[in-house]
Protein backbone atom coordinates (compact mmCIF):
# COMPACT_ATOMS: atom_id res chain seq x y z
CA UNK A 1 -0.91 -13.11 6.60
CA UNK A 2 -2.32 -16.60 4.88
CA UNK A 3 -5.19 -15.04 5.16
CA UNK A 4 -4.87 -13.68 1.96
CA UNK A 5 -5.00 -17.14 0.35
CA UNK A 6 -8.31 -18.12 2.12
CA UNK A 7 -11.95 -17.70 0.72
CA UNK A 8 -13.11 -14.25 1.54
CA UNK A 9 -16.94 -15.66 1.38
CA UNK A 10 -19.35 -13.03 1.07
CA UNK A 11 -16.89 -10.14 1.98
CA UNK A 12 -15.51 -7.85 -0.80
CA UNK A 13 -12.19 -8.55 -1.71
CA UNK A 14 -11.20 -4.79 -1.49
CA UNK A 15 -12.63 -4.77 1.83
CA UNK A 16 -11.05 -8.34 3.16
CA UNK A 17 -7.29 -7.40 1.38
CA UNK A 18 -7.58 -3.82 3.58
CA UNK A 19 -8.30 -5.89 6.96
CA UNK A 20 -5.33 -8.13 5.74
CA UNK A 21 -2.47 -5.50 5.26
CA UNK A 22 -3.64 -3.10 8.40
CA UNK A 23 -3.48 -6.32 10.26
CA UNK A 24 0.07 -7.11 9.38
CA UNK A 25 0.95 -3.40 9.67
CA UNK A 26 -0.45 -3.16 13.20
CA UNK A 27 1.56 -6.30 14.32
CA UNK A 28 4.65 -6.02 12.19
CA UNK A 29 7.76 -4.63 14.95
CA UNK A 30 9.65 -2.42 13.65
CA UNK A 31 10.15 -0.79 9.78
CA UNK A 32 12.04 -3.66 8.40
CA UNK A 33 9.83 -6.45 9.73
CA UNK A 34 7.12 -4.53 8.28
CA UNK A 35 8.43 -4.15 4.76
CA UNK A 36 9.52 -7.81 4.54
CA UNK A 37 5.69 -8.97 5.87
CA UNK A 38 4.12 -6.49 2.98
CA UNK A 39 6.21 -7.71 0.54
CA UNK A 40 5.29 -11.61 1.21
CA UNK A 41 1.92 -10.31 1.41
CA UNK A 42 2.01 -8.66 -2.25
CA UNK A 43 3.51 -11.95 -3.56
CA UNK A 44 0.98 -14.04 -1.72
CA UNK A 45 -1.35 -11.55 -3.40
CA UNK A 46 -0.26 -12.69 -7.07
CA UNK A 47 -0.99 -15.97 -6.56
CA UNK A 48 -4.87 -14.96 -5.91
CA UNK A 49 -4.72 -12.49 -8.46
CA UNK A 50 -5.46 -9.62 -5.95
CA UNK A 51 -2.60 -7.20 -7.08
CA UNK A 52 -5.14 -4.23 -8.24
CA UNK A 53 -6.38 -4.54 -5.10
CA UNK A 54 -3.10 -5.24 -3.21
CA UNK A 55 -1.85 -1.47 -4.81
CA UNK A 56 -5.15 0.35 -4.01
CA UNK A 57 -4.58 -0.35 -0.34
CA UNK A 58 -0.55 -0.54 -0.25
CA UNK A 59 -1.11 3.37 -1.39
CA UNK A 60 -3.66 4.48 0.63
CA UNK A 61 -2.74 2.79 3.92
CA UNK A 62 1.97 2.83 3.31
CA UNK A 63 2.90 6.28 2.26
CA UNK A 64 6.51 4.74 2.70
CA UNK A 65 5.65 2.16 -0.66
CA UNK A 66 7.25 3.46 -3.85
CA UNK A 67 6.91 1.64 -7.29
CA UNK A 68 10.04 2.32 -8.41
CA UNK A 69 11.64 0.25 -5.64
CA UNK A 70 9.28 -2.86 -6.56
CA UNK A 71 11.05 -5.54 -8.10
CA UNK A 72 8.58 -6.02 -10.29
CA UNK A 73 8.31 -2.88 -11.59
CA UNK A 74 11.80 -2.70 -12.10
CA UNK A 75 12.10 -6.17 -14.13
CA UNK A 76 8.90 -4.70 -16.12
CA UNK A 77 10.74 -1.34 -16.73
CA UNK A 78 13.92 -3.51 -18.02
CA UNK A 79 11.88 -5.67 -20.20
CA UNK A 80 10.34 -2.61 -21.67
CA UNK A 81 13.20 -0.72 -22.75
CA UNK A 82 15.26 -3.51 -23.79
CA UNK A 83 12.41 -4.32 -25.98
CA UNK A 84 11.84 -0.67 -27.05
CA UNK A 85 15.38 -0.76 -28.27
CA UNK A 86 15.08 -3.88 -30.20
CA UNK A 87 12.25 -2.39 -32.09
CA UNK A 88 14.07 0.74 -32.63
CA UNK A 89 16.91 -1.79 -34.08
CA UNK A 90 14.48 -2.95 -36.67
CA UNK A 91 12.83 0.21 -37.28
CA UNK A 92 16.46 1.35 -38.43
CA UNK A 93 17.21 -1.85 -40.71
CA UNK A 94 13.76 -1.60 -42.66
């Protein structure tokens, strides 16, 4: 699973992030173990910068993975609408 922090040399990043997760997948026992592994993996992921790629493989290889259960997702969606409303706010004072 550190893998994902290591120097992928000459091998395409799509490629090496794919060999990463179906690794972890393959070995992970059991659902929960699994989930919990993916989810370090994603946030071991960020720090690379490799979240494009992280989603493009989460999607193609975990039909079980949905975005609205994401934390992140969910702390973007919040930030969003709060901020949506504060604009409304001053739309309404103007």
């Amino acid at each position: 699973m550190l893998g994902i922090l290591g120097n992928f040399g000459d091998q395409d990043c799509l490629e090496a992030v794919s060999s990463i997760i179906k690794g972890v997948s393959a070995f992970s026992e059991g659902d929960l173990s699994k989930d919990r592994r993916l989810q370090q993996l994603r946030i071991l992921g960020n720090l690379r910068n490799l979240e494009s790629e992280i989603n493009i493989i989460m999607e193609s290889v975990a039909k079980w993975f949905k975005i609205e259960n994401d934390p992140f997702y969910r702390r973007g969606l919040k930030e969003g609408i709060e901020k949506g409303l504060e604009e409304g706010q001053e739309k309404k004072t103007l």
